[in-house]
Every structure is written in structure tokens, then in C-alpha cells.
Protein backbone atom coordinates (compact mmCIF):
# COMPACT_ATOMS: atom_id res chain seq x y z
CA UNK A 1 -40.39 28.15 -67.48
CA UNK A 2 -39.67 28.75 -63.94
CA UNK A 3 -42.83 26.62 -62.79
CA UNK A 4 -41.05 23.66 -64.77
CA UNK A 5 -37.70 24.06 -62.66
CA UNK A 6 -36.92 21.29 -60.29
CA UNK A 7 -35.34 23.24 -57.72
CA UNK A 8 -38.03 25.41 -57.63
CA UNK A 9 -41.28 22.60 -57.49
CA UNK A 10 -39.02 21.07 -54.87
CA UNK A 11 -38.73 24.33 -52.43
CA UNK A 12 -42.32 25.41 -52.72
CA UNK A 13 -43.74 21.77 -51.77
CA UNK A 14 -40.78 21.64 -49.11
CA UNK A 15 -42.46 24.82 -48.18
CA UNK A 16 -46.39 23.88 -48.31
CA UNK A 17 -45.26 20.38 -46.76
CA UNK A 18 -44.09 22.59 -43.60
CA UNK A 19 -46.99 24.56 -43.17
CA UNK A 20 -49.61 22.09 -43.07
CA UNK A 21 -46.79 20.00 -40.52
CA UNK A 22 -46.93 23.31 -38.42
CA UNK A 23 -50.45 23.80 -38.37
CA UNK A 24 -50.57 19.92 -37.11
CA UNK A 25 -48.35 19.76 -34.77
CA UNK A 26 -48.96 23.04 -33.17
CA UNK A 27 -51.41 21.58 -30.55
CA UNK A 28 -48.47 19.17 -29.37
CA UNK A 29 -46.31 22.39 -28.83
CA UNK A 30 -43.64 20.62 -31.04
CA UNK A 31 -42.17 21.57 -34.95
CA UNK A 32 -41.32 19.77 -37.56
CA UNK A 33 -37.35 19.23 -36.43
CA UNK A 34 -38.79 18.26 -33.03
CA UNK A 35 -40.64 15.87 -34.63
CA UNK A 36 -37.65 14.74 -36.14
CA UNK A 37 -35.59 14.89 -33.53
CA UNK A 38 -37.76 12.49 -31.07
CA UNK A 39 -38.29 10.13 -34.29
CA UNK A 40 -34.76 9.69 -34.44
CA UNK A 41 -34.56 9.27 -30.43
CA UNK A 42 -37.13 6.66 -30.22
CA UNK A 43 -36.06 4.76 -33.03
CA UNK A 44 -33.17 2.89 -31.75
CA UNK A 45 -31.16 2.76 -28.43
CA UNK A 46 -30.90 5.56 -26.63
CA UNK A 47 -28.32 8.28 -28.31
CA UNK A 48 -26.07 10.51 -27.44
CA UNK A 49 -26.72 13.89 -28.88
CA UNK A 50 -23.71 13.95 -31.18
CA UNK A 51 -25.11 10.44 -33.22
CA UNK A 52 -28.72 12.16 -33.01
CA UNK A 53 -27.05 15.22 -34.67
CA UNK A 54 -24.86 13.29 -37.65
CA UNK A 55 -28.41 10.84 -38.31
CA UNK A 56 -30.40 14.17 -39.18
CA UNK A 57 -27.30 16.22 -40.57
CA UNK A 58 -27.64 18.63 -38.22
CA UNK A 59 -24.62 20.88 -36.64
CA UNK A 60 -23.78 20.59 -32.78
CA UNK A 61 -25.25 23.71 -31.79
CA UNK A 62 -28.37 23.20 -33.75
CA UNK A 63 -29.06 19.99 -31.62
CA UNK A 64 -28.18 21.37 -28.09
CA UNK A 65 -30.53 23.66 -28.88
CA UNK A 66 -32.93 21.54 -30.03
CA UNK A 67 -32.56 18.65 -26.94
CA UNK A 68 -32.34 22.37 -24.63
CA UNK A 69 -35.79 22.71 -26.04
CA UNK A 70 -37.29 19.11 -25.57
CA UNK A 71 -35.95 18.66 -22.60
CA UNK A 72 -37.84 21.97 -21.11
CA UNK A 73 -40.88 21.01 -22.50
CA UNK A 74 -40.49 17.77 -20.86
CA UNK A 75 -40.07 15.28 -23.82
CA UNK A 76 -36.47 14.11 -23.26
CA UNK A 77 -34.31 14.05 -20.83
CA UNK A 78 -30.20 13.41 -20.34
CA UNK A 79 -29.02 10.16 -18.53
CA UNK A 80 -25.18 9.74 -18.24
CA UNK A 81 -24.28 6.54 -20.39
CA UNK A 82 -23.19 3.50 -18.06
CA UNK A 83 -20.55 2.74 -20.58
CA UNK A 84 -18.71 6.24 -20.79
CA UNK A 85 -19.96 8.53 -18.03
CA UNK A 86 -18.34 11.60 -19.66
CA UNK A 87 -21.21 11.75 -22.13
CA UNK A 88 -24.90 12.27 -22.03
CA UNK A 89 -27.20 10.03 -23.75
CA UNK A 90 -31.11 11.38 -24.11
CA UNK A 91 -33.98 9.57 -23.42
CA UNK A 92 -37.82 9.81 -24.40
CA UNK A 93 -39.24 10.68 -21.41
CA UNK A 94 -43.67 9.08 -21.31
CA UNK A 95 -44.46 13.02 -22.96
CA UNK A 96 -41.82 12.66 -25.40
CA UNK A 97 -43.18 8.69 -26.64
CA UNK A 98 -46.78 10.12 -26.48
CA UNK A 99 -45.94 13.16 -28.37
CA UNK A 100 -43.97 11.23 -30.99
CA UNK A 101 -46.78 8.77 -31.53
CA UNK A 102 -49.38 11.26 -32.30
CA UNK A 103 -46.62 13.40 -34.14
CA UNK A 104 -46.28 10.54 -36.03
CA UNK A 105 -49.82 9.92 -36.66
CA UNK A 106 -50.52 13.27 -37.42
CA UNK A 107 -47.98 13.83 -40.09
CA UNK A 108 -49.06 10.02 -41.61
CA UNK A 109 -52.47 12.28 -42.34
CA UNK A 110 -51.25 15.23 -43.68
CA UNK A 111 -48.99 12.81 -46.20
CA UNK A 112 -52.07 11.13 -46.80
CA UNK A 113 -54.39 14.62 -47.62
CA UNK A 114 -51.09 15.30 -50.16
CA UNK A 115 -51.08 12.32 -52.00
CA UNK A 116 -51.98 8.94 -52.33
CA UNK A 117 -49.94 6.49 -50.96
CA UNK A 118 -48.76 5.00 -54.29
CA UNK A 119 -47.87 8.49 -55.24
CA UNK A 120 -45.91 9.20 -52.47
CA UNK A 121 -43.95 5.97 -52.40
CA UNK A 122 -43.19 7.02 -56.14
CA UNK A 123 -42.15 10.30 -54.91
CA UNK A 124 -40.24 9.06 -52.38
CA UNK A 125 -38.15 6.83 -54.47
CA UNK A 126 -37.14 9.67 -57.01
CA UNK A 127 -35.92 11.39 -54.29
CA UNK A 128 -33.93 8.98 -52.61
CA UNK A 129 -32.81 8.43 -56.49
CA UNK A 130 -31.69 12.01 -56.85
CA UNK A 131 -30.24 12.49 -52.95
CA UNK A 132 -28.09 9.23 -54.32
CA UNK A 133 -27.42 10.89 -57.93
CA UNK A 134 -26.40 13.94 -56.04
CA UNK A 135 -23.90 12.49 -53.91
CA UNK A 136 -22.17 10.57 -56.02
């Protein structure tokens, strides 16, 4: 039965997961690849677009766009890197941190409406399980 097919349980909670992220995140005038974008900005030392792009296997284009986009709404911003000046690295700007906290916290709840936290770390681990099955 269709219902019973992996690939298609996995697309249509991909799919619910991403509207109730929208509908969150909507008042913070950010998405869900925003959101993923500044996560993976303000997680470390500041990056240059190219190792923000390969951490969320995204293509080149795809993240100029995206940083093009933060950086309007005022959430990031491009400093030249001390080290190499021919390169950009981006920076939360004080929106961007703000925005990614309650991101964060926003998308924590929506996790937590889903499932229960025991559930989820079970879910989480099967995936990671079948992204590793997958790849090898």
C-alpha cells in the first residue's frame, strides 16, 4: 500500500513539517532555509559563503541568493576576511542573532506539538541511520 511506502510517509511529513515551519516563522519574515542558513552562520566562526553552502548541501547560486536575501532584510552582512581579503565572510548582524534565537525557539515548539521528545530523538536516529545506510 502506498500509505506504507517510506518514500512516501517521508515526503508528506517533510511536507506538513514545512508548513507549520512557514506558518511560524512568517512573523520573523524568514523561511525555513533562512532559518537554516543563519543556524549554520551563528554556529561557529564566521563563514564564508562557499563553507555555509557545502555544510547545508546547497549549490553556489542557491546561497548568494539566499545571503542576497538576508543581507537585505538586514540579518547578515559581508565583512572581507582579515586572513584572505579576496573573499567575503558573513556575519550575524543583532537582527540576524535575534531572529535566529526566536527561529530557533519557535521551531523547538512546533517539534514539540509533532512529537514527544523521546519520539523525535527516535526519529531522528533512524534517519541519521538511513542518511548513513544511504551513503554508503
Amino acid at each position: 500500500m502506498l500509505q506504507d511506502r517510506l518514500g512516501y510517509l517521508l515526503k508528506h511529513a517533510q511536507s506538513a513539517l514545512a508548513a507549520h515551519t512557514a506558518a511560524a516563522l512568517e512573523p520573523l519574515n524568514i523561511n525555513g532555509r533562512e532559518l537554516a542558513v543563519l543556524s549554520v552562520l551563528g554556529a561557529a566562526e564566521p563563514l564564508a559563503q562557499q563553507q555555509a553552502a557545502t555544510r547545508l548541501s546547497v549549490d553556489r547560486t542557491t546561497m548568494v541568493d539566499l545571503v542576497d536575501t538576508l543581507e537585505r532584510k538586514g540579518m547578515v552582512e559581508r565583512r572581507s576576511d582579515p586572513a584572505d581579503r579576496r573573499r567575503n565572510l558573513v556575519h550575524l548582524t543583532p537582527e540576524g542573532e535575534k531572529t535566529l534565537a526566536e527561529g530557533n525557539r519557535r521551531y523547538q515548539e512546533i517539534e514539540r506539538g509533532l512529537l514527544t521528545e523521546s519520539e523525535a530523538d527516535d526519529l531522528k536516529r533512524l534517519l541519521r541511520r538511513l542518511l548513513a545506510n544511504a551513503e554508503s
